[in-house]
N, C-alpha and C. Protein backbone atom coordinates (compact mmCIF):
# COMPACT_ATOMS: atom_id res chain seq x y z
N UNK A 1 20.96 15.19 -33.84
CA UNK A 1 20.36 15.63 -32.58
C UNK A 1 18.98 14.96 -32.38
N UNK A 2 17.95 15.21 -33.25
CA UNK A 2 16.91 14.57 -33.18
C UNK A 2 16.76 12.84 -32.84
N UNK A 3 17.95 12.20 -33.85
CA UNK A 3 17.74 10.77 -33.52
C UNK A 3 18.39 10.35 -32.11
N UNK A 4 19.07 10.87 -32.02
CA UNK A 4 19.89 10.75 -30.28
C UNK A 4 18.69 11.32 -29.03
N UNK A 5 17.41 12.29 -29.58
CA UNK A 5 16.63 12.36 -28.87
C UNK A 5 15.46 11.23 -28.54
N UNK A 6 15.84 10.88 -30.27
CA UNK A 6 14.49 9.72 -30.20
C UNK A 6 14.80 8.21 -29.76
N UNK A 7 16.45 8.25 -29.41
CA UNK A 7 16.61 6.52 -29.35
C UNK A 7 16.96 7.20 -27.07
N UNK A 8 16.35 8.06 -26.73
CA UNK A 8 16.88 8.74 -25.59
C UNK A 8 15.85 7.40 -24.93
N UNK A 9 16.16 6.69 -23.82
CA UNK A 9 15.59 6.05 -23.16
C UNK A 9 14.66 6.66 -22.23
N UNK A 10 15.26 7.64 -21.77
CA UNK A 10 14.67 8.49 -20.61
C UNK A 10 13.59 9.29 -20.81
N UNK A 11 13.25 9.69 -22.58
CA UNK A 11 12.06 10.04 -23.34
C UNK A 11 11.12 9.89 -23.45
N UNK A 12 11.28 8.03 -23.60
CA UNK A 12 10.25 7.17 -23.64
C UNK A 12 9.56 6.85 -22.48
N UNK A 13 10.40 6.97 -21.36
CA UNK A 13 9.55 6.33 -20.22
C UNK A 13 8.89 7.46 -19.57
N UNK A 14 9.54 8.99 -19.82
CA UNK A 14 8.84 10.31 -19.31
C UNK A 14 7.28 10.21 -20.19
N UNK A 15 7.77 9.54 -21.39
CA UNK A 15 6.44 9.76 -22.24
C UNK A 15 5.33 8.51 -22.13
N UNK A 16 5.87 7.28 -21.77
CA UNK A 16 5.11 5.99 -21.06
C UNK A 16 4.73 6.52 -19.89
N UNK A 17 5.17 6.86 -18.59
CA UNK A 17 4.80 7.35 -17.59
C UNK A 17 3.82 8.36 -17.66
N UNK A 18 3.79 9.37 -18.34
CA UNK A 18 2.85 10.31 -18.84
C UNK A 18 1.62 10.03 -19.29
N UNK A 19 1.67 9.31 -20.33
CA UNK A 19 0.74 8.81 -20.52
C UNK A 19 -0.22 7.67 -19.43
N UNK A 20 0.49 7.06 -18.81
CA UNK A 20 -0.14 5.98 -17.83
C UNK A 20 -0.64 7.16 -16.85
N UNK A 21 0.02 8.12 -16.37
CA UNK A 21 -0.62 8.98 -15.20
C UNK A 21 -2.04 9.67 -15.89
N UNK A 22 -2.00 9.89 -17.05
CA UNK A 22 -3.61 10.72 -17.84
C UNK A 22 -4.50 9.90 -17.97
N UNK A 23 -3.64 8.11 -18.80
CA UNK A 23 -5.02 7.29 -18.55
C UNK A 23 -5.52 7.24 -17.38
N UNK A 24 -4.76 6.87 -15.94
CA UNK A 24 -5.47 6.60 -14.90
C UNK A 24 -5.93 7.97 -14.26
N UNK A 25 -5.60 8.79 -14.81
CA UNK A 25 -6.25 10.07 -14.25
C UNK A 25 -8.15 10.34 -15.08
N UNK A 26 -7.97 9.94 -16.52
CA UNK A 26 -9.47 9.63 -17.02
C UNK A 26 -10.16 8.53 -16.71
N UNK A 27 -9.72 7.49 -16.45
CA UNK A 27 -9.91 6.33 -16.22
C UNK A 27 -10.46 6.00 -15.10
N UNK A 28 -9.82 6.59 -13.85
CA UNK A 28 -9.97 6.40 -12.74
C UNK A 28 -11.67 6.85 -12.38
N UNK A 29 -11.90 8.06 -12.41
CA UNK A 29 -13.62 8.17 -11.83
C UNK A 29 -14.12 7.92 -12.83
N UNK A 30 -14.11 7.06 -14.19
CA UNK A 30 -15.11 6.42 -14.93
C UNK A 30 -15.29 5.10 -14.19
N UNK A 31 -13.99 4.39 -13.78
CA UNK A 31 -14.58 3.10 -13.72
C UNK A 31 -14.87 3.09 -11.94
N UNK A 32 -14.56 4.12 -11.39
CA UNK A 32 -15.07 4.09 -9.81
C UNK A 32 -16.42 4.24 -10.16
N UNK A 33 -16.96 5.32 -10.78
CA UNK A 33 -18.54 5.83 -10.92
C UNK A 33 -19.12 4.73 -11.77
N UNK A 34 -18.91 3.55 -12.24
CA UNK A 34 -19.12 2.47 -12.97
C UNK A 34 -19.45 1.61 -11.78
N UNK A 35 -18.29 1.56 -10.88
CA UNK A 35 -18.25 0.40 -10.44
C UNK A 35 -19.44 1.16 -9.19
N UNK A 36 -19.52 2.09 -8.53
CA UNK A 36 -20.61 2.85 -7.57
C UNK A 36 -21.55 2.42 -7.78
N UNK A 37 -22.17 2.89 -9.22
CA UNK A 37 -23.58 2.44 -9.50
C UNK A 37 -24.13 1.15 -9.22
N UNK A 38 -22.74 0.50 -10.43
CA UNK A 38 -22.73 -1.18 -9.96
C UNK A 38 -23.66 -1.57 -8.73
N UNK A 39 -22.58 -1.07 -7.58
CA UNK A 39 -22.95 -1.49 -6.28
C UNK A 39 -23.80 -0.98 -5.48
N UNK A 40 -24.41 -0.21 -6.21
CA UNK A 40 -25.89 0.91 -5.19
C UNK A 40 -26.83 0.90 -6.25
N UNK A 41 -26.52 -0.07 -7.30
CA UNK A 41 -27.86 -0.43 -7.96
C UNK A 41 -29.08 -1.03 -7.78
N UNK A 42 -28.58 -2.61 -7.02
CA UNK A 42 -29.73 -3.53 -6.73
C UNK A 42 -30.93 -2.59 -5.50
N UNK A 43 -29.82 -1.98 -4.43
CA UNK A 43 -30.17 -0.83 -3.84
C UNK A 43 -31.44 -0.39 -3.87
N UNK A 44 -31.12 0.44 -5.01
CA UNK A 44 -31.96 1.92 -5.57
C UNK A 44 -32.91 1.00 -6.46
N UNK A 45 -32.65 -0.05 -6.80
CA UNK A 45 -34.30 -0.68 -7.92
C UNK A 45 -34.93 -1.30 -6.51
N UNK A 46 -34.31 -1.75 -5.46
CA UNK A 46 -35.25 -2.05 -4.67
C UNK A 46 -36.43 -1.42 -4.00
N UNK A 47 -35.99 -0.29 -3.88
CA UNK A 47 -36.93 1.28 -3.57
C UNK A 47 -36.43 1.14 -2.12
């Protein structure tokens, strides 16, 4: 039972997909608020 779960195709990609939706769910407002600053930096040192 177990190995018929683990060779399950449909496992892997619930569990690839899963994972890709959490990275871009952490991922996502780090590198927006990265990239924000980025661009409202020169900005804000200019006074």
């Amino acid at each position: 039972m177990a190995t018929d779960l683990l060779t399950d195709p449909r496992l892997w990609s619930g569990i690839f997909w899963t994972l890709v939706g959490v990275g871009f769910w952490i991922a996502g407002p780090i590198v927006g608020y990265l990239l924000w600053k980025r661009w409202r930096g020169p900005d804000e040192e200019d006074g």
